[in-house]
Protein backbone atom coordinates (compact mmCIF):
# COMPACT_ATOMS: atom_id res chain seq x y z
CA UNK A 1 0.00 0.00 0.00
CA UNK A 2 2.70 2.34 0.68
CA UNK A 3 4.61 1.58 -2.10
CA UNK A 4 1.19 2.24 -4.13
CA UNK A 5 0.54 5.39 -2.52
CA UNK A 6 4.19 6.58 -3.51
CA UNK A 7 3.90 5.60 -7.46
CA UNK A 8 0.62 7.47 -7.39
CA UNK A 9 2.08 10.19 -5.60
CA UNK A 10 5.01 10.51 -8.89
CA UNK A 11 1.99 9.77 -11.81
CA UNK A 12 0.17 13.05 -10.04
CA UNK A 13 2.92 15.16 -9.92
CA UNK A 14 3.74 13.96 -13.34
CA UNK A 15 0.27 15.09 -14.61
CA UNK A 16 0.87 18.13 -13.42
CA UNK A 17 4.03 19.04 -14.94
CA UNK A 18 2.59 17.74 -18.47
CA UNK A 19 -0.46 19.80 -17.71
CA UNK A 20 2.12 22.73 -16.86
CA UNK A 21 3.87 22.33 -20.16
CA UNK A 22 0.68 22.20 -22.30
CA UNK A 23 -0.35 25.17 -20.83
CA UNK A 24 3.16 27.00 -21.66
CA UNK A 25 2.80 25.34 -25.23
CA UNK A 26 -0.92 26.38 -25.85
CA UNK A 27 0.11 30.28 -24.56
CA UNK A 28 2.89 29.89 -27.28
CA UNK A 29 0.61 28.59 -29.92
CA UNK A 30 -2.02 31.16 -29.25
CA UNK A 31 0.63 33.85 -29.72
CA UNK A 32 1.61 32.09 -33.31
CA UNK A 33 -2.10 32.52 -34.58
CA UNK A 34 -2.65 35.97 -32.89
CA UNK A 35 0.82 36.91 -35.23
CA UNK A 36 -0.49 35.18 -38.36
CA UNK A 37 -4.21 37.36 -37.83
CA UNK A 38 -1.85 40.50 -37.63
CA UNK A 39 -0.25 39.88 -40.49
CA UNK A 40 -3.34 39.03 -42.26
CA UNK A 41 -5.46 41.68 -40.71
CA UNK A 42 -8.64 40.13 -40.98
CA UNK A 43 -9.84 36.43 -40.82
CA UNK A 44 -7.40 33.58 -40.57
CA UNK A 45 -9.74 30.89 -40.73
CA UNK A 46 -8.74 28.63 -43.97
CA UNK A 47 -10.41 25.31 -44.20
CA UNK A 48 -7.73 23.94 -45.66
CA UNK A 49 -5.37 24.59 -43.03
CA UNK A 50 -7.07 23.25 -40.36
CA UNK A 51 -7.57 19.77 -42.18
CA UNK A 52 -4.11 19.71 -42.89
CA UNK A 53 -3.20 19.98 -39.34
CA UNK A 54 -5.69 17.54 -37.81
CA UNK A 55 -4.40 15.17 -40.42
CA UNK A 56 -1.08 15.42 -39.44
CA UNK A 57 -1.67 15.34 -35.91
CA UNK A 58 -3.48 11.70 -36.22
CA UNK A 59 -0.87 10.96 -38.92
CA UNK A 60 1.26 11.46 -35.61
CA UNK A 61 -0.64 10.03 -33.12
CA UNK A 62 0.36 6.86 -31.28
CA UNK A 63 -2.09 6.43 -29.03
CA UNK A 64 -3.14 5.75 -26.14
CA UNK A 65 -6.01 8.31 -27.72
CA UNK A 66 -7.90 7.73 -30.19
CA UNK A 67 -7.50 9.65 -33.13
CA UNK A 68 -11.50 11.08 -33.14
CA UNK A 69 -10.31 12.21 -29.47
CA UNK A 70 -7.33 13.91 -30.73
CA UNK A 71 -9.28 15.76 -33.57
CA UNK A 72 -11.79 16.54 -31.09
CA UNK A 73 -8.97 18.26 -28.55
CA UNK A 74 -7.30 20.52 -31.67
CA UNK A 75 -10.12 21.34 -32.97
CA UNK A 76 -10.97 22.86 -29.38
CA UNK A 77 -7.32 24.21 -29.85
CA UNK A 78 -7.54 25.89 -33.08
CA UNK A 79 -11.16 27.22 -31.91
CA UNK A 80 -10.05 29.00 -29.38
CA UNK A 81 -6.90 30.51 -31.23
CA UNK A 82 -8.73 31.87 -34.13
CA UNK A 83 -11.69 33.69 -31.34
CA UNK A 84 -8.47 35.70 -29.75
CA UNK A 85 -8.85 37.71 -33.58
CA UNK A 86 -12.49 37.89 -33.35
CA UNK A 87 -14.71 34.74 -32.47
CA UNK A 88 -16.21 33.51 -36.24
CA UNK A 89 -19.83 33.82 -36.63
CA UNK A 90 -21.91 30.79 -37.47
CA UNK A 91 -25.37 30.33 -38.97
CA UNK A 92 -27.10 27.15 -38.69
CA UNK A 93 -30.07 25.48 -39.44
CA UNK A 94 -32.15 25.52 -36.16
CA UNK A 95 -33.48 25.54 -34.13
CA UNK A 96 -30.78 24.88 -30.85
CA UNK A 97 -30.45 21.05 -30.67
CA UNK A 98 -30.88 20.13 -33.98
CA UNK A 99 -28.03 18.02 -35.45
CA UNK A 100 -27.01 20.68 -37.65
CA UNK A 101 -25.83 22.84 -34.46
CA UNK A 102 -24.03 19.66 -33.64
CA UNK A 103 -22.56 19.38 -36.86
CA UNK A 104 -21.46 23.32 -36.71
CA UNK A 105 -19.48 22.43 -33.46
CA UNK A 106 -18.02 19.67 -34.55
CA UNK A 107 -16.51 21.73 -37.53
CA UNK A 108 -15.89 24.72 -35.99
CA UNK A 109 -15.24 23.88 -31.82
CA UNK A 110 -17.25 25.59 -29.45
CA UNK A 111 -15.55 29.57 -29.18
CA UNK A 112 -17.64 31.11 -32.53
CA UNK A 113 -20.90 32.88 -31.81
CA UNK A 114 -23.49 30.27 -33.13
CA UNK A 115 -26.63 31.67 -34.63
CA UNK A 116 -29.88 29.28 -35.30
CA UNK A 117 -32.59 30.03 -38.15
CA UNK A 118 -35.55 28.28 -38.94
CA UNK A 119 -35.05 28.18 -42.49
CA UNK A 120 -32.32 26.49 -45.17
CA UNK A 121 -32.84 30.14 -46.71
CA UNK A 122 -32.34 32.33 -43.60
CA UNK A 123 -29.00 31.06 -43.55
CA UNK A 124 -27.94 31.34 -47.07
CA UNK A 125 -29.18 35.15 -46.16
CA UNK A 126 -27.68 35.26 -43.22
CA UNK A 127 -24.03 34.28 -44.97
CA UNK A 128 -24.95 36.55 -48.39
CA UNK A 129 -25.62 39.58 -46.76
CA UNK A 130 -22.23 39.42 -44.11
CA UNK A 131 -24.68 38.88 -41.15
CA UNK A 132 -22.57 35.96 -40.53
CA UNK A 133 -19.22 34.43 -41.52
CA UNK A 134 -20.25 31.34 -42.40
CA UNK A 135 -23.31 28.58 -42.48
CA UNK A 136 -23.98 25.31 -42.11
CA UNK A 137 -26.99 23.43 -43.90
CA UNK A 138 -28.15 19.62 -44.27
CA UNK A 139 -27.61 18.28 -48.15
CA UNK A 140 -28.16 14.86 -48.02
CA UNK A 141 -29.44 11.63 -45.67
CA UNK A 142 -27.87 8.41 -46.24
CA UNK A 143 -31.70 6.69 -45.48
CA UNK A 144 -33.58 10.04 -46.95
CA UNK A 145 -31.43 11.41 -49.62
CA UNK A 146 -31.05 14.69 -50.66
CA UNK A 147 -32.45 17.81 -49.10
CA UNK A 148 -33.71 19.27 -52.18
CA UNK A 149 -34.12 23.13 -50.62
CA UNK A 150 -30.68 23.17 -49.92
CA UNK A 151 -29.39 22.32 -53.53
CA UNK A 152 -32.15 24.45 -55.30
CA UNK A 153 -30.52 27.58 -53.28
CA UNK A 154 -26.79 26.57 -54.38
CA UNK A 155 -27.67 26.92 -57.57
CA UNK A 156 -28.66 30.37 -57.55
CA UNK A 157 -26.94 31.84 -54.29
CA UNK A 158 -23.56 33.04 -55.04
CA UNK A 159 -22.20 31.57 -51.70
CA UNK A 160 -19.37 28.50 -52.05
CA UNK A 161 -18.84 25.26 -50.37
CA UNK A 162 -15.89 25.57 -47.83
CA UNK A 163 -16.15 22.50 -45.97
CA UNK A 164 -18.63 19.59 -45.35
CA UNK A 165 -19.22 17.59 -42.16
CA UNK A 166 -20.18 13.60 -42.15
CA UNK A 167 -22.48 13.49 -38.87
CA UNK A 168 -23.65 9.79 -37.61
CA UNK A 169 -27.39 10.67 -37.04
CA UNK A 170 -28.76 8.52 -33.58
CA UNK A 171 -31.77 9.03 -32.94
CA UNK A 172 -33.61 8.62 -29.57
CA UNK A 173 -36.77 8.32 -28.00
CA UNK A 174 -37.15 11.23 -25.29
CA UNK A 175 -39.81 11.86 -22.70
CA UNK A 176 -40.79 13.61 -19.09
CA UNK A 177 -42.16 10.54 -18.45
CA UNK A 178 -40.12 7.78 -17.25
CA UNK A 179 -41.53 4.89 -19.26
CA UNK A 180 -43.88 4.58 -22.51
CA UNK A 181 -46.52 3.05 -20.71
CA UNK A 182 -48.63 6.22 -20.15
CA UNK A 183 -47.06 8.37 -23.25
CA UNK A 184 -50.08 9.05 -25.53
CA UNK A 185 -48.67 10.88 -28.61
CA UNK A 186 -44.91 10.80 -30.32
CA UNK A 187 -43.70 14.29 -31.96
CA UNK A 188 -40.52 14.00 -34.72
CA UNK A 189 -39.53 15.56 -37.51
CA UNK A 190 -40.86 13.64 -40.63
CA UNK A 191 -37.18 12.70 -41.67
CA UNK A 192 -36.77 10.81 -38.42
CA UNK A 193 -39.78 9.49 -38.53
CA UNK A 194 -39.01 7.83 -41.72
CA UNK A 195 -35.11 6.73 -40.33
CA UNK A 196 -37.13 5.15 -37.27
CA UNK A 197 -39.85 3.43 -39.38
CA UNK A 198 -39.33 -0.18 -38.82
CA UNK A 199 -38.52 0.57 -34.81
CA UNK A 200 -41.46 2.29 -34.17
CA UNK A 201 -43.50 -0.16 -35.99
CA UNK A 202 -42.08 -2.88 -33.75
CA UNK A 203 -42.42 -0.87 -30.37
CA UNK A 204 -45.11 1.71 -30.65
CA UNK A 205 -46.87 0.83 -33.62
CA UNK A 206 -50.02 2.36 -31.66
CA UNK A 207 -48.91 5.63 -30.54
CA UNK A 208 -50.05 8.49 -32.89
CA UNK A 209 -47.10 10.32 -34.52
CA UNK A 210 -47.48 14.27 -34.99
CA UNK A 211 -44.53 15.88 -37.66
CA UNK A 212 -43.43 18.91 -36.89
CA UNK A 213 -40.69 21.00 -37.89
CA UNK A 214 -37.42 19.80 -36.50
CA UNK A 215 -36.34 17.32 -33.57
CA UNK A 216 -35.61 20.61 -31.06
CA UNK A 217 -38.75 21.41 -32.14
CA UNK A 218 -40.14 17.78 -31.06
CA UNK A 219 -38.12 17.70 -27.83
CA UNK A 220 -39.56 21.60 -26.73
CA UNK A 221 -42.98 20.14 -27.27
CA UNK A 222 -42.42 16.73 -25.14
CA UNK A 223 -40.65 18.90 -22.04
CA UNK A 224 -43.99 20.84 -22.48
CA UNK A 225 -46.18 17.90 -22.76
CA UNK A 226 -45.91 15.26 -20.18
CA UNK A 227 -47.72 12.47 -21.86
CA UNK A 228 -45.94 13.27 -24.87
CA UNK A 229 -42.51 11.37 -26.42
CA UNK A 230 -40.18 12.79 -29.12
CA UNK A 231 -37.27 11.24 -31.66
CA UNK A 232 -34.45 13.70 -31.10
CA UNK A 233 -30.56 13.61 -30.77
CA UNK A 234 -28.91 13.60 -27.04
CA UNK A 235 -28.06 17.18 -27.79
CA UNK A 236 -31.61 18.34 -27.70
CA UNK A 237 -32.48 15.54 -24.58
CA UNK A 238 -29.83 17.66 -22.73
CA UNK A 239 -31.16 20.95 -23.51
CA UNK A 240 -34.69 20.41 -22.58
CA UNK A 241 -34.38 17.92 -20.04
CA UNK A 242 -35.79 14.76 -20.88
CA UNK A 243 -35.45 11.04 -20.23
CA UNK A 244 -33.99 8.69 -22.46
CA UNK A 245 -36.31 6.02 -22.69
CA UNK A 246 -34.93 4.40 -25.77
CA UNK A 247 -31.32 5.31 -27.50
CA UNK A 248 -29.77 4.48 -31.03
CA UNK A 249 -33.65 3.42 -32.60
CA UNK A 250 -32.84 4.78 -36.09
CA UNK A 251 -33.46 1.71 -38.11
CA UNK A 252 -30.00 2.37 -40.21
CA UNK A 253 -27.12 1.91 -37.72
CA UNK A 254 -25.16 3.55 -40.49
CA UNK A 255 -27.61 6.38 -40.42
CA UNK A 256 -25.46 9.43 -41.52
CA UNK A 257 -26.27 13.33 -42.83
CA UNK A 258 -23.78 15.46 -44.87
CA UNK A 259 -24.02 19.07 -44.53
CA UNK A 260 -22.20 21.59 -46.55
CA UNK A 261 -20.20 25.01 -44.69
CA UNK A 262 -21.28 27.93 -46.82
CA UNK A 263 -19.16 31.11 -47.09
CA UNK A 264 -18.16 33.80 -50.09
CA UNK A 265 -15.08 31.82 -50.69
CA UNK A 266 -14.31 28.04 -51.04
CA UNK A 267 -10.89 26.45 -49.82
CA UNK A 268 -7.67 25.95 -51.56
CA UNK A 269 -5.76 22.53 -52.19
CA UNK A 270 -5.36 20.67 -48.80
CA UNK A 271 -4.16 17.59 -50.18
CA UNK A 272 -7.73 15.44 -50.27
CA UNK A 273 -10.35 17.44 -51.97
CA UNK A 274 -13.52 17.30 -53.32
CA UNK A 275 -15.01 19.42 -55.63
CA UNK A 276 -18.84 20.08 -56.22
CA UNK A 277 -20.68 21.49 -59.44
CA UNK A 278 -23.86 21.54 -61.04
CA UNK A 279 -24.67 21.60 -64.63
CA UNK A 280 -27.26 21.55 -67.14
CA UNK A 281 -27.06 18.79 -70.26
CA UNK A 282 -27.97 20.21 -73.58
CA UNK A 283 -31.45 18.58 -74.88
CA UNK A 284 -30.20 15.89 -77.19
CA UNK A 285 -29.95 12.41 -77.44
CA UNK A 286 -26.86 10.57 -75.32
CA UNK A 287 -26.41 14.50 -73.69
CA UNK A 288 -25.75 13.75 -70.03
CA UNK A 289 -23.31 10.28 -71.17
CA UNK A 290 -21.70 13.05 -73.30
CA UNK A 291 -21.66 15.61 -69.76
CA UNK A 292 -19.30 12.64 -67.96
CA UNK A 293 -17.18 11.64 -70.47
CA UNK A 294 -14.34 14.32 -69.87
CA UNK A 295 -14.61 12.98 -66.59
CA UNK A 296 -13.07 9.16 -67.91
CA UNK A 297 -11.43 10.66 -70.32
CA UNK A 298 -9.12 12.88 -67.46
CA UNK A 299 -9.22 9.67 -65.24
CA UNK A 300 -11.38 12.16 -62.65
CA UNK A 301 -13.27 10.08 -60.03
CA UNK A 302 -17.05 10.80 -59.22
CA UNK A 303 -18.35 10.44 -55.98
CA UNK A 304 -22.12 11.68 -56.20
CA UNK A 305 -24.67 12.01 -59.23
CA UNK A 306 -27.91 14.06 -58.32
CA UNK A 307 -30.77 15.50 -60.97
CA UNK A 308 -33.34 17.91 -59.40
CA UNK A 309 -36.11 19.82 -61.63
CA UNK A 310 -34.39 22.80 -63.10
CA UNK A 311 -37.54 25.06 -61.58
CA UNK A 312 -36.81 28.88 -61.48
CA UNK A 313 -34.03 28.50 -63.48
CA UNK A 314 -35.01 29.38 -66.81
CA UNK A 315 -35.75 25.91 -67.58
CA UNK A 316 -38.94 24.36 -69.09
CA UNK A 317 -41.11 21.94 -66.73
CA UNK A 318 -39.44 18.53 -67.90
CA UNK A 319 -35.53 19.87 -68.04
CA UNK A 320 -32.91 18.94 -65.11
CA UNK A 321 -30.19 19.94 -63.51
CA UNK A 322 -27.15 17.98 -62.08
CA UNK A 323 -25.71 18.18 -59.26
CA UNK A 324 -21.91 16.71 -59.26
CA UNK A 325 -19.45 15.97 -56.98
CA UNK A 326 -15.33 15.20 -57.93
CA UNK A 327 -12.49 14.23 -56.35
CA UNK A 328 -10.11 16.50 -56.00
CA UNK A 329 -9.29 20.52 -56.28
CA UNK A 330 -10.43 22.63 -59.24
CA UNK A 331 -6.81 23.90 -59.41
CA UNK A 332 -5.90 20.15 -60.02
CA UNK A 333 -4.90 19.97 -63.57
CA UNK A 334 -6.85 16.49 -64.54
CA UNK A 335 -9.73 18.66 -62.45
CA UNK A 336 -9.53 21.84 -64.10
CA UNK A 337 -9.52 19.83 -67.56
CA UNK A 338 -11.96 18.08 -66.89
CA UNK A 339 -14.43 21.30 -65.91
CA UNK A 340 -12.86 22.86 -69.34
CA UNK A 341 -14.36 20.05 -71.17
CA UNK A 342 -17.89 20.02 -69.62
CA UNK A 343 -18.05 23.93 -69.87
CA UNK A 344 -18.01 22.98 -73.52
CA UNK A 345 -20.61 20.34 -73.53
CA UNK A 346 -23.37 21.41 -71.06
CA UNK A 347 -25.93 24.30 -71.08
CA UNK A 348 -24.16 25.69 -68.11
CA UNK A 349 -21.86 25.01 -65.40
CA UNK A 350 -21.50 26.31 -62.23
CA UNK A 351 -18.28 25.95 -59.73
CA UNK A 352 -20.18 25.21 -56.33
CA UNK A 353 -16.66 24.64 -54.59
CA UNK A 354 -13.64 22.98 -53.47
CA UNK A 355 -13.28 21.78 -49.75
CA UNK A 356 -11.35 19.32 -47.88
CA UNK A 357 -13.04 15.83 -47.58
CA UNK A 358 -14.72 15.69 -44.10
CA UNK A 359 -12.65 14.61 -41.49
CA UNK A 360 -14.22 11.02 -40.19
C-alpha cells in the first residue's frame, strides 16, 4: 500500500508538470495565430489549413487516444486561437439542438458565436448579406437522400462550399415521463420518422405520430407535454431535459447526414479534396453520357450524381439539372480539364466549390 501510494504520488505530480507544459505550449501557440491574424489583418480561418493539421496530428498520433479524441482536442485548440482575432460567426439550421448545431461544433469547436434560423434560406441570407461568416446546412441523408431546398438555393446563391461535415445521425426516443406506458402521442420531424420506421413499428406501432418542424422542435414540445414522447438527438435531450427512454432506434445503424459550410469563398488545395458542381445537359440524345465523359477521359473520379427539376431556373417543366461531386481541387490539372471540357458540352456550369473531404 505504501509503495502504491508513492507511485501514485510521482503519476500526479507527473500530470501536473505535463499539464504545466501544455499550458506554456498552448500560450505559445495562441501567440503564433494571434501573429499570423496580424499579419493578415482580418480572418485567418482557412479550411484547408485546419484539415491539414488535424491530419497530421493523427498521422502522428500513437495512441493511447484515439485519433476522433485527438481531432476533437485541436479542434478545441484551433477554436479558441482563431476567437483571440475575433470569435467567427456561425449560422445554422435551427433551431438549438438540432443536429445541424451539432454538426457546426463539430466543424468549428465551441468559441464562434453560433446563430440558429428556422429556415435552409435564412442562412444562405444570413451568410450573403455578411450577417454571418459562415453557415452550415443539411444536403443529403444516407436513409432520406437529398435535401432538395438546400441544392435548389446553391444553384442560384452566389455563396461556395468551404467544408462539409459527415455526422452519424442517432436518434432517440425522449420523454418527461419515465416509461412509454402512459405516453399518448410521439412528436418528430418527418425525416426521423421515416429513419425510425421499422422501430417504431415494432415498439409503438399504436402511438399516434405528430410531424413537426425539426427534432428541437419535437423535444420543446415533449418537455412541455408530459404524456408526450419525441425522436431527437442527445443534444436536444440535454437541452430540454428529458429522459432517455430508448437510444440508437434509427433503423440504419449507419444512419449518416452530410451538410455543406457555406461562405463567399471556397478552400484551396489541402491535399484530399472534393469538388462540387452543377450543370445543365444540352437537350439531345446521349447528352448527359456526353456531360461525364471528360470525366473518364481525365481519369477524374465521381463520388455523387444528383438531378433535381431545373424550376426557377429558366428551364422548361421537364428539363434537369445535375448536381456533381469530384475528387479533387479545381486547381488540379486532370480537375480543371476536366471542368474545361464540360463547360463545352453542357448548357451551363457552375463551380459550387472545393473543400477538404470531411474529417471522419
Amino acid at each position: 500500500m505504501a509503495e502504491e501510494k508513492e507511485e501514485l504520488t510521482r503519476l500526479r505530480e507527473g500530470i501536473d508538470r505535463a499539464d504545466d507544459e501544455m499550458l506554456r505550449l498552448l500560450s505559445e501557440r495562441a501567440q503564433f495565430a494571434h501573429r499570423i491574424g496580424e499579419i493578415k489583418q482580418g480572418n485567418i480561418y482557412r479550411p484547408e489549413r485546419e484539415a491539414q493539421v488535424l491530419r497530421r496530428l493523427v498521422g502522428a498520433n500513437h495512441g493511447p487516444l484515439p485519433d476522433t479524441a485527438v481531432q476533437r482536442i485541436f479542434r478545441e485548440v484551433m477554436s479558441a486561437c482563431l476567437a483571440l482575432e475575433q470569435p467567427l460567426r456561425i449560422a445554422y439550421f435551427g433551431p438549438a439542438g438540432t443536429f445541424t448545431e451539432s454538426a457546426a461544433k463539430n466543424h468549428f469547436g465551441s468559441a464562434p458565436d453560433f446563430s440558429p434560423f428556422g429556415a435552409i434560406d435564412d442562412v444562405f441570407r444570413a451568410v450573403e448579406s455578411g450577417n454571418a461568416d459562415y453557415g452550415v446546412v443539411p444536403v443529403e441523408n444516407s436513409t432520406e437522400g437529398a435535401i432538395g431546398r438546400s441544392l435548389d438555393l446553391l444553384l442560384t446563391s452566389p455563396l461556395m462550399i468551404c467544408g462539409e461535415v459527415m455526422l452519424r445521425v442517432h436518434q432517440n426516443l425522449l420523454s418527461k415521463a419515465d416509461s412509454v406506458g402512459g405516453v399518448k402521442r410521439l412528436y418528430s420531424h418527418a425525416q426521423s420518422l421515416a429513419q425510425c420506421h421499422e422501430w417504431l413499428n415494432r415498439n409503438l406501432a399504436n402511438l399516434p405520430r405528430v410531424p413537426v418542424a425539426s427534432n428541437a422542435e419535437a423535444a420543446r414540445m415533449a418537455a412541455e407535454d408530459p404524456e408526450s414522447c419525441a425522436i431527437a438527438g442527445e443534444g436536444a435531450g440535454i437541452l430540454y431535459g428529458l429522459n432517455q427512454l430508448a437510444s440508437n432506434i434509427e433503423d440504419d445503424s449507419n444512419n449518416t447526414t452530410r451538410f455543406l459550410v457555406l461562405a463567399q469563398h471556397d478552400a484551396g488545395p489541402s491535399g484530399r479534396d472534393k469538388t462540387s458542381i452543377v450543370c445543365s445537359a444540352q437537350n439531345k440524345p446521349g447528352a448527359v453520357h456526353d456531360l461525364l465523359t471528360p470525366l473518364a477521359n481525365h481519369g477524374v473520379s465521381m463520388s455523387k450524381f444528383e438531378s433535381r427539376p431545373a424550376r426557377g431556373f429558366g428551364g422548361s417543366r421537364w428539363e434537369y439539372v445535375f448536381f456533381i461531386d469530384v475528387e479533387g481541387h479545381r486547381q488540379d490539372a486532370a480537375v480543371a480539364a476536366a471542368l474545361d471540357d464540360i463547360r463545352g458540352r453542357a448548357g451551363f456550369v457552375k463551380e459550387l466549390g472545393s473543400y477538404p473531404h470531411a474529417t471522419p
